[in-house]
Protein backbone atom coordinates (compact mmCIF):
# COMPACT_ATOMS: atom_id res chain seq x y z
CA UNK A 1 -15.88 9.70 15.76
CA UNK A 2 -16.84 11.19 19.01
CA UNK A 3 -15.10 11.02 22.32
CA UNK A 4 -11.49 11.22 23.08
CA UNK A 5 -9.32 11.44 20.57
CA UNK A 6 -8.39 7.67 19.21
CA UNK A 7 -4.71 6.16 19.50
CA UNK A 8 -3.57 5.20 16.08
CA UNK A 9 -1.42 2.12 15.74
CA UNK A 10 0.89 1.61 12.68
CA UNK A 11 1.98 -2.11 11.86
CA UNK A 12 5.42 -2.33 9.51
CA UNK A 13 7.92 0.60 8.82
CA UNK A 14 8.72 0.28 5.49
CA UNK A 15 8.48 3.25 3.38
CA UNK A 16 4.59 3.82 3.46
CA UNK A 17 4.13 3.22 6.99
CA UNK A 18 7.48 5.28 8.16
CA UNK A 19 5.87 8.02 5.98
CA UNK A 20 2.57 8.09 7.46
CA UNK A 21 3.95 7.72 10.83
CA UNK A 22 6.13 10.72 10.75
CA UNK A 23 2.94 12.76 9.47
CA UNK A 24 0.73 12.04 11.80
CA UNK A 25 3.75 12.06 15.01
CA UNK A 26 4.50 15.47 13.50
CA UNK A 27 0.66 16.75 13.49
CA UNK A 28 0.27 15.75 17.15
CA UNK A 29 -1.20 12.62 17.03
CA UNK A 30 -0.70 9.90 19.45
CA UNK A 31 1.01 7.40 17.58
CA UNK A 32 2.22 3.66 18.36
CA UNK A 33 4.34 1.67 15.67
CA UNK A 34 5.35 -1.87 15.72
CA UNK A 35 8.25 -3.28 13.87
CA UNK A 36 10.16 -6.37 14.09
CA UNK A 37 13.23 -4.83 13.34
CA UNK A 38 14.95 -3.76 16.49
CA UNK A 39 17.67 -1.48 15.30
CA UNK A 40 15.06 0.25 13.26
CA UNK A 41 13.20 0.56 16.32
CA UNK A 42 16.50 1.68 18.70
CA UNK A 43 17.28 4.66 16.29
CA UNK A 44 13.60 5.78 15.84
CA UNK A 45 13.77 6.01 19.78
CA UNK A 46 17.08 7.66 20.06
CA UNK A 47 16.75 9.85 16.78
CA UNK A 48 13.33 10.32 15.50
CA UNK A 49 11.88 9.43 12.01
CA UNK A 50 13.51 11.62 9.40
CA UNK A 51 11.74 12.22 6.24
CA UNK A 52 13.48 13.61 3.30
CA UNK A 53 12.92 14.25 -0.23
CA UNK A 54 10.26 16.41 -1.76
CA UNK A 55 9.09 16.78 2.07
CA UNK A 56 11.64 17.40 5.11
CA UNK A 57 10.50 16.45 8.72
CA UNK A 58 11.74 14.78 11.96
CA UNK A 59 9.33 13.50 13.76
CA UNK A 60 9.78 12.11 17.53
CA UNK A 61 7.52 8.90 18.42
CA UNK A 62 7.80 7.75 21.93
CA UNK A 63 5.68 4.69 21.75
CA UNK A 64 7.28 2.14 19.89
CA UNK A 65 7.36 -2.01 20.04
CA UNK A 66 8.53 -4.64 18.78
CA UNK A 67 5.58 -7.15 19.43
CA UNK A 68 2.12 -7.44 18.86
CA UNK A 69 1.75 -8.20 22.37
CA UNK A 70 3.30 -5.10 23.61
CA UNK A 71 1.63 -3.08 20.61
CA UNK A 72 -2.28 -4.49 22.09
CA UNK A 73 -1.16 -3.25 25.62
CA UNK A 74 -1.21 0.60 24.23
CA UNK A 75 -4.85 0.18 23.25
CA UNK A 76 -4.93 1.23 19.57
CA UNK A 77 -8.26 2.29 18.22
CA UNK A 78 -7.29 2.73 14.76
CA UNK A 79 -5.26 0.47 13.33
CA UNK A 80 -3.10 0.57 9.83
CA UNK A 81 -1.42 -2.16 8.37
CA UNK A 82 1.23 -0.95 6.15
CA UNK A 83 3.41 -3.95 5.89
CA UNK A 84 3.73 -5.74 2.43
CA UNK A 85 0.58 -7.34 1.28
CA UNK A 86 2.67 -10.54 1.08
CA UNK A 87 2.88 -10.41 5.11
CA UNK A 88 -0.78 -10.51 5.68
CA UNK A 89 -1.20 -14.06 5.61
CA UNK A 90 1.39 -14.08 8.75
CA UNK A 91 0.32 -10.88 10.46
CA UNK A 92 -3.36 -11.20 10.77
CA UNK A 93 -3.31 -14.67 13.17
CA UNK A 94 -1.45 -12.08 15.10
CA UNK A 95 -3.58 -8.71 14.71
CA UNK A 96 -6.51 -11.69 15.62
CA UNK A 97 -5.22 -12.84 19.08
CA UNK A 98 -5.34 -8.90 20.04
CA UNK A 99 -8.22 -7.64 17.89
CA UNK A 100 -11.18 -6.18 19.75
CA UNK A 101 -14.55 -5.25 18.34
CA UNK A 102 -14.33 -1.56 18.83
CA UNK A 103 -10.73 -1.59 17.02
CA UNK A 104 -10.99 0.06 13.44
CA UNK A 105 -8.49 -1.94 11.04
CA UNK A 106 -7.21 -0.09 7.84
CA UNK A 107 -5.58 -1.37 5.18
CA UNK A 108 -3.11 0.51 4.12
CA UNK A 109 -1.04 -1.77 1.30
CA UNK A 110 -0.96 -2.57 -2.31
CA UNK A 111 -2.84 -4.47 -4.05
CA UNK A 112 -5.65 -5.85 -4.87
CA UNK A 113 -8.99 -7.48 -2.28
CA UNK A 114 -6.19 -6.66 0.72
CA UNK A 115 -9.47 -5.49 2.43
CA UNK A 116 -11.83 -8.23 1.62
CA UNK A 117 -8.85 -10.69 2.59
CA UNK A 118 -8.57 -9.24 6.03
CA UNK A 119 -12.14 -9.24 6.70
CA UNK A 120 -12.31 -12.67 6.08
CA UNK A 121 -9.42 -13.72 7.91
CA UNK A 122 -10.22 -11.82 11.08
CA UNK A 123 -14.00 -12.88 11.34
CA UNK A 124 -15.13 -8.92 11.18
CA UNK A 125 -18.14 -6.93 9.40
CA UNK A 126 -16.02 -3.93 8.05
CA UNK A 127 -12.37 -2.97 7.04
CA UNK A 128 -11.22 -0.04 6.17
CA UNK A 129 -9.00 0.64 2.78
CA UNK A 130 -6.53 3.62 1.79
CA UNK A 131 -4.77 3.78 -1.56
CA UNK A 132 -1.67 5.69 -0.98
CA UNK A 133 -0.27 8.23 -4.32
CA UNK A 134 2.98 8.36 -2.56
CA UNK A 135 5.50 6.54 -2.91
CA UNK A 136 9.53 6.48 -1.34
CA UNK A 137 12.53 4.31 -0.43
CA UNK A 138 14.26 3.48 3.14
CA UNK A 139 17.73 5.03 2.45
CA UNK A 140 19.09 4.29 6.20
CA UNK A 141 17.66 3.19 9.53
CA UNK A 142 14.66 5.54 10.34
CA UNK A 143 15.18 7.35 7.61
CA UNK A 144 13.35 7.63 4.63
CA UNK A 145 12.94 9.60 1.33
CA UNK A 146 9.50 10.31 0.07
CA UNK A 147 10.20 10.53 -4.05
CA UNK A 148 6.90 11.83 -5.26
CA UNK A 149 2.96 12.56 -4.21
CA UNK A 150 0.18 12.58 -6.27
CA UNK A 151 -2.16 14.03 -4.37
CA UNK A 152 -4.77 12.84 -3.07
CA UNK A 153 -4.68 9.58 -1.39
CA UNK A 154 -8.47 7.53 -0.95
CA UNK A 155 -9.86 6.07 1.87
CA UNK A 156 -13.29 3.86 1.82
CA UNK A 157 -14.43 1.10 3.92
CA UNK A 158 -15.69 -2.58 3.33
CA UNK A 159 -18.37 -3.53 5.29
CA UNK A 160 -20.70 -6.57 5.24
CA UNK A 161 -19.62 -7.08 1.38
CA UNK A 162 -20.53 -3.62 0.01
CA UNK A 163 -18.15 -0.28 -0.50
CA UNK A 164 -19.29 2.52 1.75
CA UNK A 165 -18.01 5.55 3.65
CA UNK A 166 -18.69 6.53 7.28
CA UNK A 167 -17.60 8.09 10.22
CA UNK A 168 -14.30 6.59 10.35
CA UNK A 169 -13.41 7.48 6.85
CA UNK A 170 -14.52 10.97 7.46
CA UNK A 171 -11.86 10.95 10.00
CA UNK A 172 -8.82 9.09 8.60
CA UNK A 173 -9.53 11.13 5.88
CA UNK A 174 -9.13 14.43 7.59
CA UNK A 175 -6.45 13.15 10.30
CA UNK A 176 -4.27 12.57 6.77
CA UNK A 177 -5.05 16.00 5.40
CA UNK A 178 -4.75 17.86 8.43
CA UNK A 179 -1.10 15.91 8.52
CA UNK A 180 0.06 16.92 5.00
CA UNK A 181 -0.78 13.91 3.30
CA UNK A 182 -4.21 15.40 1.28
CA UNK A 183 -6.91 12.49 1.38
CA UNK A 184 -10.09 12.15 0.24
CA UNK A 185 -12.97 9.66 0.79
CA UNK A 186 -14.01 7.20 -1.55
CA UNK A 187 -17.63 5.95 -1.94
CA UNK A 188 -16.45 2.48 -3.75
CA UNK A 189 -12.65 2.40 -3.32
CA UNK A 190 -12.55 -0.42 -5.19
CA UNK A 191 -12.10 1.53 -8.20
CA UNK A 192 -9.17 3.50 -6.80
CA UNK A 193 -7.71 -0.19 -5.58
CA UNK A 194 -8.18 -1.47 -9.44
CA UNK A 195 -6.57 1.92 -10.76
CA UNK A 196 -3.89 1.92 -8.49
CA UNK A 197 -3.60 -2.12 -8.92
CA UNK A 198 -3.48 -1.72 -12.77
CA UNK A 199 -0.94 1.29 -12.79
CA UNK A 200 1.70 -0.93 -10.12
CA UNK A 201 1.23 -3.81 -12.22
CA UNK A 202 2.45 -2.03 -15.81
CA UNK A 203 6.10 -0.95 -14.12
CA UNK A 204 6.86 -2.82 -10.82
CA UNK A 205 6.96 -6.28 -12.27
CA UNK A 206 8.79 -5.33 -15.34
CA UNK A 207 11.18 -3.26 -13.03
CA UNK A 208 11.23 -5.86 -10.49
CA UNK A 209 12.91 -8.53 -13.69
CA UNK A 210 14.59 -5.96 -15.51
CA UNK A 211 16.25 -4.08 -12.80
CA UNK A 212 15.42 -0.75 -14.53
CA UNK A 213 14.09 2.43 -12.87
CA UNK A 214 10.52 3.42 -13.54
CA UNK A 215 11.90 5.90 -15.62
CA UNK A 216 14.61 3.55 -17.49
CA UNK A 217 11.77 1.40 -18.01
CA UNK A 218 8.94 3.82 -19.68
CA UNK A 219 11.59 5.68 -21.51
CA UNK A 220 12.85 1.98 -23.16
CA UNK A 221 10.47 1.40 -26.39
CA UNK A 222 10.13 -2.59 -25.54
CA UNK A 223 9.17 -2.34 -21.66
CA UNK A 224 7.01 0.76 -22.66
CA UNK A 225 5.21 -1.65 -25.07
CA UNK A 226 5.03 -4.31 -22.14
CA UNK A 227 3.73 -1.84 -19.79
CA UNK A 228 0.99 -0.57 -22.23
CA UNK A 229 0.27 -3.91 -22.41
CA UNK A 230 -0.37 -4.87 -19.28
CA UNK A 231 -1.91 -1.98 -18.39
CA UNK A 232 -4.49 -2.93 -21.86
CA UNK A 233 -5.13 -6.04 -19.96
CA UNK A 234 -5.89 -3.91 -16.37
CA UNK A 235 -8.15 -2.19 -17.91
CA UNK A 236 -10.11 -5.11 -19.50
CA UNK A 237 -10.62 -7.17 -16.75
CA UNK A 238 -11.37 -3.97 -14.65
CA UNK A 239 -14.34 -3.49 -16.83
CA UNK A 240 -15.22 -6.96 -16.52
CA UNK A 241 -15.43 -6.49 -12.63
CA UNK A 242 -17.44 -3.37 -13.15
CA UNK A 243 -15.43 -0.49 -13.40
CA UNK A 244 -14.88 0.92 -16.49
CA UNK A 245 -12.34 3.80 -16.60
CA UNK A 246 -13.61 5.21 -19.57
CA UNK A 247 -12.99 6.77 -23.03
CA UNK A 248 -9.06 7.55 -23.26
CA UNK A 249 -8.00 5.68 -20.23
CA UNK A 250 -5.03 4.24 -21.85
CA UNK A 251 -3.92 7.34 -22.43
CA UNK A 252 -4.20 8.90 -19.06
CA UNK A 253 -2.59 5.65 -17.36
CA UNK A 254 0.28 5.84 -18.95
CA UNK A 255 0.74 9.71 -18.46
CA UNK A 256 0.50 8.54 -15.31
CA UNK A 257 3.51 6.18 -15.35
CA UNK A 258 5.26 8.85 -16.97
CA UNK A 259 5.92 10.99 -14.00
CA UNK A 260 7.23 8.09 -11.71
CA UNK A 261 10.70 9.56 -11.99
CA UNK A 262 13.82 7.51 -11.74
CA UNK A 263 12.43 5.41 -8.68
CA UNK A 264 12.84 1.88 -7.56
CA UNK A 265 9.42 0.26 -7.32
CA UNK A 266 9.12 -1.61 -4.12
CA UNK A 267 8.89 -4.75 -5.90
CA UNK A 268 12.74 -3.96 -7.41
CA UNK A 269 13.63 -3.49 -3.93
CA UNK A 270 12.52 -7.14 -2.40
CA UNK A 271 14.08 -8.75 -5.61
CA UNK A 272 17.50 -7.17 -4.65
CA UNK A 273 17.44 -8.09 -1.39
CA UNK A 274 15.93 -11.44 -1.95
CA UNK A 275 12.62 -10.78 -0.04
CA UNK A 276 9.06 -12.21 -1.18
CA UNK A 277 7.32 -9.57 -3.70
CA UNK A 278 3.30 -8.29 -3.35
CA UNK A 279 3.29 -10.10 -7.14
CA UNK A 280 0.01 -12.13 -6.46
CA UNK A 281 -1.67 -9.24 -5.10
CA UNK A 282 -0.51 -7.14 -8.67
CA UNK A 283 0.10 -9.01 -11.88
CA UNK A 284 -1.21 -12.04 -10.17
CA UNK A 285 -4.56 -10.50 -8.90
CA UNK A 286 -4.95 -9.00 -12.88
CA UNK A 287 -4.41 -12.80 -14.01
CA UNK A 288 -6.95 -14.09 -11.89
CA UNK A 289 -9.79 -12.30 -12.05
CA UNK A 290 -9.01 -12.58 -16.21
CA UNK A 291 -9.50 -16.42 -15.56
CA UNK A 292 -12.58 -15.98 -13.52
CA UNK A 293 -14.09 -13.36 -16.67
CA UNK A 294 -12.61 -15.38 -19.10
CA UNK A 295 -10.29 -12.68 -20.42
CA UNK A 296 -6.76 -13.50 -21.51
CA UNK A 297 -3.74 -11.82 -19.62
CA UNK A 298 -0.77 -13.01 -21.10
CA UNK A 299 1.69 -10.21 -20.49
CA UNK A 300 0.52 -10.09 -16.46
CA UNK A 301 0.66 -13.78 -16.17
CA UNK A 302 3.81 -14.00 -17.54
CA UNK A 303 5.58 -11.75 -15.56
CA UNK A 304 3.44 -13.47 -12.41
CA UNK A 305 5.03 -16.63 -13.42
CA UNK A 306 8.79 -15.17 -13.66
CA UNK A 307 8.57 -12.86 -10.33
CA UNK A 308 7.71 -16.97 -8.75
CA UNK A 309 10.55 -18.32 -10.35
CA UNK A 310 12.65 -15.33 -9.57
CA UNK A 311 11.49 -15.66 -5.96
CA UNK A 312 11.93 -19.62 -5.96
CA UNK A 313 15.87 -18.61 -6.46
CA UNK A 314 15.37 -16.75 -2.91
C-alpha cells in the first residue's frame, strides 16, 4: 500500500480485538477503536490498555468511540472486525451506512465463511480474513490477559469468490509482525479458517456445556473421546470441501488441543454470563456443510443443538 500511512480502525474490545489494539497502539500505529461499552471506553482513555500474561504492555490510544458514527468521522482505511461472529448480523447494517469503497474490511473473528458472509452483506468485491493463534480473557476493564500464542497468525483475502493475497495482506501481515504478533500470509485461508474452525469446535462447545477448562476437558477420558470425535467429523467434511489435512492429522489436532492450558474458551465465557455463543459459526458451520456433502456429524450437531437450548434459557 503506497501513500500515507493508513488509519486502522478496530470494531469490539473483547479479548482479540483489545489484544491487537494494544499491539499495534504500542508499535506506533494510528489506531481508532469502537466499543459500546462506555466504562470500558472511560478507563482505556484515562488508563491505557494493559496487557498481561505471557506478554506485558500498556498501551495509550487516544482515539476512541463509542459509535459507528463517530468511528466513520476518523476516516479508517483499514478496518478489523473483532467482535463475536454472532454480532455480525447486527454490526454490518452499521459498518454499511459508513463503508466507502477505498475502506479495506478484515475479518478478524472465529469461525467459519465470516468473510464470505460480510462480502455479501456489504455489497463488496473483496474481504479480507485473519485467523488469530492467540487466544486470552478480559480479567477487568481495559485489561486483559493474553494466555497463550501459537505463532503465527494468517491473513488472506476473499475477493470476487476466489482466495488470494495482495497488497493489503502483504501489509496487515507485516503491520502484525512488526507489532509482536508474527503473521503470515495465506494464499487460500480457507484452509487455516477450516483448521482453526475444526480445532474451536472439538473443546469450546464441550467446555461451553460442561463448564470445564480446556485442560479439565482434554485431560477427562469421556470429553477427550468427544473432542476426538468431533474433531474426526472436522476433518471429514473438510475434505469434502476440498481441503484435506493429510496423513496423521488426527494426531497433530489433538496435540494441538493439548497445549490450550487451563483456559476458558470464549464460548464458556458467554454461557456464564448469559451472552449469545459463535456456535453456528463452529459446531454449527461443521453440521452444515456435513448436510450439504452428505456426511453425518452427530457429535457437532449435538452439541449445536444443546449450546441453542442452553442459549434459549438466556
Amino acid at each position: 500500500m503506497e501513500g500515507k500511512k493508513p488509519t486502522i480502525g478496530i470494531i469490539g474490545l473483547g479479548p482479540a480485538g483489545s489484544i491487537l489494539a494494544a499491539h499495534l497502539a504500542k508499535a506506533g500505529e494510528d489506531i481508532i477503536v469502537e466499543d459500546i461499552v462506555q466504562k470500558l471506553l472511560l478507563t482505556i482513555k484515562q488508563e491505557g490498555l494493559h496487557i498481561s500474561g505471557i506478554k506485558e504492555l500498556t498501551a495509550k490510544i487516544d482515539k476512541i468511540t463509542s459509535s459507528m458514527s463517530e468511528f466513520s468521522k476518523l476516516n479508517p482505511d483499514i478496518i478489523f472486525i473483532a467482535t463475536k461472529a454472532c454480532i455480525l448480523k447486527v454490526i454490518l447494517p452499521e459498518i454499511k451506512q459508513i463503508y466507502k469503497p477505498e475502506m479495506k474490511i478484515v475479518s478478524f473473528e472465529n469461525g467459519l465463511d465470516n468473510e464470505q458472509f460480510i462480502t455479501r452483506s456489504l455489497g463488496i468485491d473483496t474481504t479480507y480474513r485473519v485467523v488469530i493463534n492467540y487466544a486470552g480473557n478480559t480479567i477487568g476493564l481495559g485489561n486483559v490477559r493474553m494466555n497463550w500464542f501459537q505463532p503465527p497468525n494468517y491473513v488472506g483475502a476473499f475477493c470476487k469468490g476466489e482466495y488470494t493475497i495482495d497488497e493489503t495482506t502483504k501489509y496487515i501481515s507485516n503491520m502484525m509482525t512488526c507489532s509482536g504478533l508474527t503473521t503470515h500470509e495465506a494464499p487460500d485461508i480457507k484452509k487455516n479458517v477450516w483448521e482453526k474452525t475444526i480445532l474451536n469446535s472439538a473443546l469450546c462447545s464441550i467446555c461451553a456445556v460442561t463448564g470445564q477448562t480446556m485442560k479439565e476437558a482434554i485431560e477427562f477420558e469421556h470429553t477427550r473421546d468427544l473432542a476426538v470425535k468431533i474433531l474426526e467429523e472436522g476433518l471429514e467434511v473438510a475434505k469434502a470441501d476440498g481441503y484435506d489435512f493429510g496423513k496423521g492429522s488426527l494426531s497433530r489436532f489433538t496435540s494441538y488441543l493439548e497445549k490450550g492450558g487451563a483456559h476458558k474458551p470464549s464460548m464458556l465465557i458467554d454461557v456464564e454470563n448469559k451472552r449469545p455463543t459463535e456456535v453456528d459459526f463452529m459446531s454449527g458451520a461443521i453440521a452444515h456443510y456435513g448436510e450439504k456433502y452428505g456426511i453425518p456429524t452427530p457429535v457437532n450437531s449435538t452439541f449445536t443443538s444443546l449450546l441453542k437450548t442452553i442459549e434459549n434459557q438466556f
